[in-house]
Protein backbone atom coordinates (compact mmCIF):
# COMPACT_ATOMS: atom_id res chain seq x y z
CA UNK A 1 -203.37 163.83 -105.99
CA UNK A 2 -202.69 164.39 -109.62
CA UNK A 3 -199.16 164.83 -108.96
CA UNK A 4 -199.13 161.16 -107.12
CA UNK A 5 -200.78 159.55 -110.26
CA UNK A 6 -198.85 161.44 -112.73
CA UNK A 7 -195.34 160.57 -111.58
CA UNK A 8 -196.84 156.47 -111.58
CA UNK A 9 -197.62 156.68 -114.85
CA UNK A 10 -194.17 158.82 -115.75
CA UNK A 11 -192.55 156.11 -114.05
CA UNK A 12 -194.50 153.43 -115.35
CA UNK A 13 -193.96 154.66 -119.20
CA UNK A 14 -189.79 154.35 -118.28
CA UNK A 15 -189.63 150.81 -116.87
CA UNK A 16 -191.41 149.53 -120.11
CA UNK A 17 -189.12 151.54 -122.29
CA UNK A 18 -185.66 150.31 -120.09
CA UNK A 19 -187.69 146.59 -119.55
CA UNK A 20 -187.59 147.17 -116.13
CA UNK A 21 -190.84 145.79 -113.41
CA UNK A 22 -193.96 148.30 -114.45
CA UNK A 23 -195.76 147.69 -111.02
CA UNK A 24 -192.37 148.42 -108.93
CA UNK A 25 -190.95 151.35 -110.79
CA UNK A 26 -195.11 152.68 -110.92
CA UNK A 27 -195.29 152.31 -107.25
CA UNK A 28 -192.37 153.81 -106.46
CA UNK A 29 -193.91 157.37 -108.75
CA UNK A 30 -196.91 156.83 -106.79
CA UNK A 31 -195.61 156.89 -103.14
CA UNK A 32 -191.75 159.16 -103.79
CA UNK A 33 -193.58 162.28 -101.76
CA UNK A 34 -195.57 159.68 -99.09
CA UNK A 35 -194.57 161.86 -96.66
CA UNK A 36 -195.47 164.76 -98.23
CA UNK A 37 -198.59 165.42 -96.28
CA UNK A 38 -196.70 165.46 -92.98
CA UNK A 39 -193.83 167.30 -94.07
CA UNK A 40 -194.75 170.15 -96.41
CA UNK A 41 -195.23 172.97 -93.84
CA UNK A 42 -191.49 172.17 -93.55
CA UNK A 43 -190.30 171.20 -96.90
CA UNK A 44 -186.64 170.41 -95.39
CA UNK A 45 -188.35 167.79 -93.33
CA UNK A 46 -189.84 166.67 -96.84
CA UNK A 47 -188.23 162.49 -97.07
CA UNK A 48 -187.76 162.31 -93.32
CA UNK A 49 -190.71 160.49 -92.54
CA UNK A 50 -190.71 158.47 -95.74
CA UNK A 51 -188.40 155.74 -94.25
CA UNK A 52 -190.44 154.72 -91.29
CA UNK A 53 -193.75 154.98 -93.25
CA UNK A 54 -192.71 152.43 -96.05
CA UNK A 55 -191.33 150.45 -93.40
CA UNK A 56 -194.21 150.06 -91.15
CA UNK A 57 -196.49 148.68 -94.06
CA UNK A 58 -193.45 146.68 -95.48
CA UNK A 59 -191.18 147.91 -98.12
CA UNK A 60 -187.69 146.90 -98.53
CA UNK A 61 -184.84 148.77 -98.41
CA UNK A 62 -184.15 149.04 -101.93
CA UNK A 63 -187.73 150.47 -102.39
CA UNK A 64 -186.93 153.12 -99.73
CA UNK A 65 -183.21 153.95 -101.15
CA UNK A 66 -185.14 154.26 -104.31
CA UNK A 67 -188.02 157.04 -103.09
CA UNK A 68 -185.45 158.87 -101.09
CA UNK A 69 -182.98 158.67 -104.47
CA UNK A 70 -185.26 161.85 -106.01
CA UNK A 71 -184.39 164.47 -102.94
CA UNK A 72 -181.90 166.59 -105.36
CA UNK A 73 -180.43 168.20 -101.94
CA UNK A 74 -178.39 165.23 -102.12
CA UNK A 75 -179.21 164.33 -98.67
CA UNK A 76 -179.64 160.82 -99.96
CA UNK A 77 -177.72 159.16 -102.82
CA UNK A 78 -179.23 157.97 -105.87
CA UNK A 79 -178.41 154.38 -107.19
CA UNK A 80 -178.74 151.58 -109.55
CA UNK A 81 -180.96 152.06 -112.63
CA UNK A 82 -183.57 154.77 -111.10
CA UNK A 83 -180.54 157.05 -111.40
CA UNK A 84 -179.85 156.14 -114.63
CA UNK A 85 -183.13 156.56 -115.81
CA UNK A 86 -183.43 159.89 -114.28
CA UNK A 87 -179.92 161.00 -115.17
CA UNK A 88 -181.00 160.30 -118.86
CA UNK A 89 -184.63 161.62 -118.89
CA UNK A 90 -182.71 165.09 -117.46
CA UNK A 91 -180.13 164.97 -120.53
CA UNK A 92 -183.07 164.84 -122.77
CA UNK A 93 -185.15 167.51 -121.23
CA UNK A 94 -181.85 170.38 -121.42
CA UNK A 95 -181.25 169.06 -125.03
CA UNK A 96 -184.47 169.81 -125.72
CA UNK A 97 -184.14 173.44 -123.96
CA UNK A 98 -180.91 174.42 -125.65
């Protein structure tokens, strides 16, 4: 669970800094592996679920493009500011490696 809570906050900490909706950018760190528990005997299966689960209790399409937006396989395409954010957290993180 610490991983759940951890990537809310994470994601919490960079909508404040790019003025961007806390409680929407922390939910989406709290429920990007919801499917997680269903999936991870299988991690290719690992987003597959995802869709129909945020569905079925109401999220919008955005909110689901968003969550499926961190599956680096490329599977699904990353957009709008999420990517950006990510895109310059990651530039940060190898400067700080080289």
């Amino acid at each position: 669970m610490n991983h759940y809570f951890e990537s809310e906050a994470i994601m919490r900490a960079l909508a404040e800094k790019f003025g961007e909706d806390v409680e929407y950018w922390g939910m989406l760190g709290l429920l990007h592996d919801v499917d997680w528990a269903i999936t991870k005997n299988n991690p290719s299966e690992h987003l597959s679920k995802a869709p129909e689960i945020l569905r079925d209790v109401g999220f919008d399409e955005e909110f689901i493009g968003a969550v499926l937006s961190h599956d680096w396989d490329t599977r699904f395409f990353c957009s709008g500011k999420i990517k950006c954010a990510r895109r310059k957290l990651n530039t940060r993180l190898r400067r700080r490696k080289l």
